[in-house]
C-alpha atoms as a PDB file:
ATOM      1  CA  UNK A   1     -32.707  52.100-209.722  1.00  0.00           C
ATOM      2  CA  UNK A   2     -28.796  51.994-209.086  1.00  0.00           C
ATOM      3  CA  UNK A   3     -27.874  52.436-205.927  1.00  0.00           C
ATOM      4  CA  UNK A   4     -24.575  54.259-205.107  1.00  0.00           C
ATOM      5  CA  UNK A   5     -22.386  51.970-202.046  1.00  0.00           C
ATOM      6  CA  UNK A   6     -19.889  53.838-200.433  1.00  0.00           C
ATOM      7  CA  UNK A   7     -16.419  52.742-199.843  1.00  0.00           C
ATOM      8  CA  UNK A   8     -17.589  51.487-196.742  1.00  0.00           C
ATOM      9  CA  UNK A   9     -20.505  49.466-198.046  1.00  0.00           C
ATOM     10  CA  UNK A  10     -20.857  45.827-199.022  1.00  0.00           C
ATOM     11  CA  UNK A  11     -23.376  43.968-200.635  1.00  0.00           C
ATOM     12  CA  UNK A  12     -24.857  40.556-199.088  1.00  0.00           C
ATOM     13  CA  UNK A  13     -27.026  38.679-201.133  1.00  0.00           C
ATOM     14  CA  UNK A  14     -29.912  36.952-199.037  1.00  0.00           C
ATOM     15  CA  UNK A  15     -32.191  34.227-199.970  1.00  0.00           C
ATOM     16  CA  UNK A  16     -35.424  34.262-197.862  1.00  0.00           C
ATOM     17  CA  UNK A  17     -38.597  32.881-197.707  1.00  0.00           C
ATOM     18  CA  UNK A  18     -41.456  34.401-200.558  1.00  0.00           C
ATOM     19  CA  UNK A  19     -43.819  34.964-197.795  1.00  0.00           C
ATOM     20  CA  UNK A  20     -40.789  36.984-195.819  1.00  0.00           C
ATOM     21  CA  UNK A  21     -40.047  39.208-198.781  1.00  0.00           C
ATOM     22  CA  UNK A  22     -43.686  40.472-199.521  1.00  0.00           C
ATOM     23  CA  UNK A  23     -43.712  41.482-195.510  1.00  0.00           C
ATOM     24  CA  UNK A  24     -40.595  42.937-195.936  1.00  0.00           C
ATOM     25  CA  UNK A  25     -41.870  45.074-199.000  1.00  0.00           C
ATOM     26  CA  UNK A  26     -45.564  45.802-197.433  1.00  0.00           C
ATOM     27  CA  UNK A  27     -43.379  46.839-194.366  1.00  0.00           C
ATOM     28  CA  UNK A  28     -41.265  49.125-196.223  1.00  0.00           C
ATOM     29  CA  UNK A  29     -44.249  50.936-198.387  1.00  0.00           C
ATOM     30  CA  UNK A  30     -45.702  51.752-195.124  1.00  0.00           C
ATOM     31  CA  UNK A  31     -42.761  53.094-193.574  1.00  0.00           C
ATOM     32  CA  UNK A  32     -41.891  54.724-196.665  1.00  0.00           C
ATOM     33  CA  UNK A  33     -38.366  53.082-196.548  1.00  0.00           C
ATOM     34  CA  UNK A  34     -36.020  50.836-199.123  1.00  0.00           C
ATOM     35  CA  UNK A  35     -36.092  47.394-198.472  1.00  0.00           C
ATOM     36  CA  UNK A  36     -32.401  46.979-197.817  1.00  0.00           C
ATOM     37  CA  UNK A  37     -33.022  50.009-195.325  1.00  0.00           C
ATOM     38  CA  UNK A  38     -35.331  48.298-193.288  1.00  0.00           C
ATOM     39  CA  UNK A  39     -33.511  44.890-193.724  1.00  0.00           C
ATOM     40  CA  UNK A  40     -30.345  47.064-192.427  1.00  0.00           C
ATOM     41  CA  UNK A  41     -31.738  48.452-189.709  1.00  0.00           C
ATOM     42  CA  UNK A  42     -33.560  45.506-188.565  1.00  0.00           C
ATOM     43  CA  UNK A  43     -30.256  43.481-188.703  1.00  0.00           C
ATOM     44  CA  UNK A  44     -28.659  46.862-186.348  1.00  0.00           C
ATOM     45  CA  UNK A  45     -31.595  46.152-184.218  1.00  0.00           C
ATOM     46  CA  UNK A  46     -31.098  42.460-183.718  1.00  0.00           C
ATOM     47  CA  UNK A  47     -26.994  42.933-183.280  1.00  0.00           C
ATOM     48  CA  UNK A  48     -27.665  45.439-180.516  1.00  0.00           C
ATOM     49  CA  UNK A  49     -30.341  43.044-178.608  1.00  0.00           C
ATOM     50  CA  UNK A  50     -27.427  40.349-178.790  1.00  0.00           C
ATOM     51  CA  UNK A  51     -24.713  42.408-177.467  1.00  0.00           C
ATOM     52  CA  UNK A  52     -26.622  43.664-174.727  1.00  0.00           C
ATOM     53  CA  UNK A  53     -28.009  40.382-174.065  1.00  0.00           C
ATOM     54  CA  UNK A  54     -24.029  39.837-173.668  1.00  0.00           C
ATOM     55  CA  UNK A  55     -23.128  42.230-171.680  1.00  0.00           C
ATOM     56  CA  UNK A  56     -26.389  42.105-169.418  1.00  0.00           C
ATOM     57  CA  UNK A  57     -24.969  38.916-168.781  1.00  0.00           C
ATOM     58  CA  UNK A  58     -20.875  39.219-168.094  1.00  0.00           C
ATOM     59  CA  UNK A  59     -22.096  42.441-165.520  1.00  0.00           C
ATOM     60  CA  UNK A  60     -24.568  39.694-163.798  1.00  0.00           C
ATOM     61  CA  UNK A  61     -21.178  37.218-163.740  1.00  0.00           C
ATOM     62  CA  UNK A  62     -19.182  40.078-162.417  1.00  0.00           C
ATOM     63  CA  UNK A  63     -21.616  40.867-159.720  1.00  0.00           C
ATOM     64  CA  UNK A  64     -22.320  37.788-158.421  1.00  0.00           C
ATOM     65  CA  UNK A  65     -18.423  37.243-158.541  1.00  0.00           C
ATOM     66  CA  UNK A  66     -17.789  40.351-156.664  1.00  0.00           C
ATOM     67  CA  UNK A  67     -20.640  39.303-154.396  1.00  0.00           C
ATOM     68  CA  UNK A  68     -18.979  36.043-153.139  1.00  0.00           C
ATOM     69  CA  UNK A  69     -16.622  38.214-152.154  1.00  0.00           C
ATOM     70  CA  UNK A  70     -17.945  41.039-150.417  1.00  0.00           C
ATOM     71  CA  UNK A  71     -19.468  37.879-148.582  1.00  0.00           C
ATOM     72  CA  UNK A  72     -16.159  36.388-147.576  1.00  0.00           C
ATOM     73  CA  UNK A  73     -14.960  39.678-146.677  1.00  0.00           C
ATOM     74  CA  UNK A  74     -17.848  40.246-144.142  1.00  0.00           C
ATOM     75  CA  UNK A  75     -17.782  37.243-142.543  1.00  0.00           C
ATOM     76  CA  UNK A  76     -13.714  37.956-141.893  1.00  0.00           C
ATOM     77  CA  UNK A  77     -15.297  41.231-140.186  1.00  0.00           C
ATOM     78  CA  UNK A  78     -17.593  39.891-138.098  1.00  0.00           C
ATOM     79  CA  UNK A  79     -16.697  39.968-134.818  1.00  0.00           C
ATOM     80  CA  UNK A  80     -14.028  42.956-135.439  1.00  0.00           C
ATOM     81  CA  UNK A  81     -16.919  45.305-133.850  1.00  0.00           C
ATOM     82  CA  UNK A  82     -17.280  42.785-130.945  1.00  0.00           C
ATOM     83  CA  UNK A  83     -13.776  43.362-130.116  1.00  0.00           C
ATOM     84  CA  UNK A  84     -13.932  46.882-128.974  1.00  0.00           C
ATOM     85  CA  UNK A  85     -16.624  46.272-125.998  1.00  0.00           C
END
């Protein structure tokens, strides 16, 4: 069976394990998918963990950053509402 690529479309030839490729194939059967579709959307799956795994992690940087100073900015303030006794 020939299947059609769009323009957009690239083939990548993988070499993986024996064992991998008859999960891969008993995988697809049961979810009544291609093999390259499941491979495909198993690779979108992984990409998206990663990236949010990324970003998870420059928000956490950003907070603590903006943390530090929301710290340094309350202990400027801290006797500002001792001044109007």
């Amino acid at each position: 069976m020939v299947q059609k690529l769009s323009a957009k479309d690239v083939r990548l030839n993988l070499i993986v394990p024996l064992e991998l490729k008859r999960k891969l194939i008993k995988t697809a059967v049961i979810q009544g998918k291609k093999v390259s579709a499941l491979v495909r959307e198993s690779i979108e799956e992984k990409l998206s963990g990663v990236e949010r795994k990324q970003f998870e992690e420059k928000m956490r940087e950003a907070y603590l950053e903006m943390s530090e100073e929301n710290l340094d900015t309350v202990e400027e303030f801290r006797y500002v509402d001792a001044e109007n006794l």
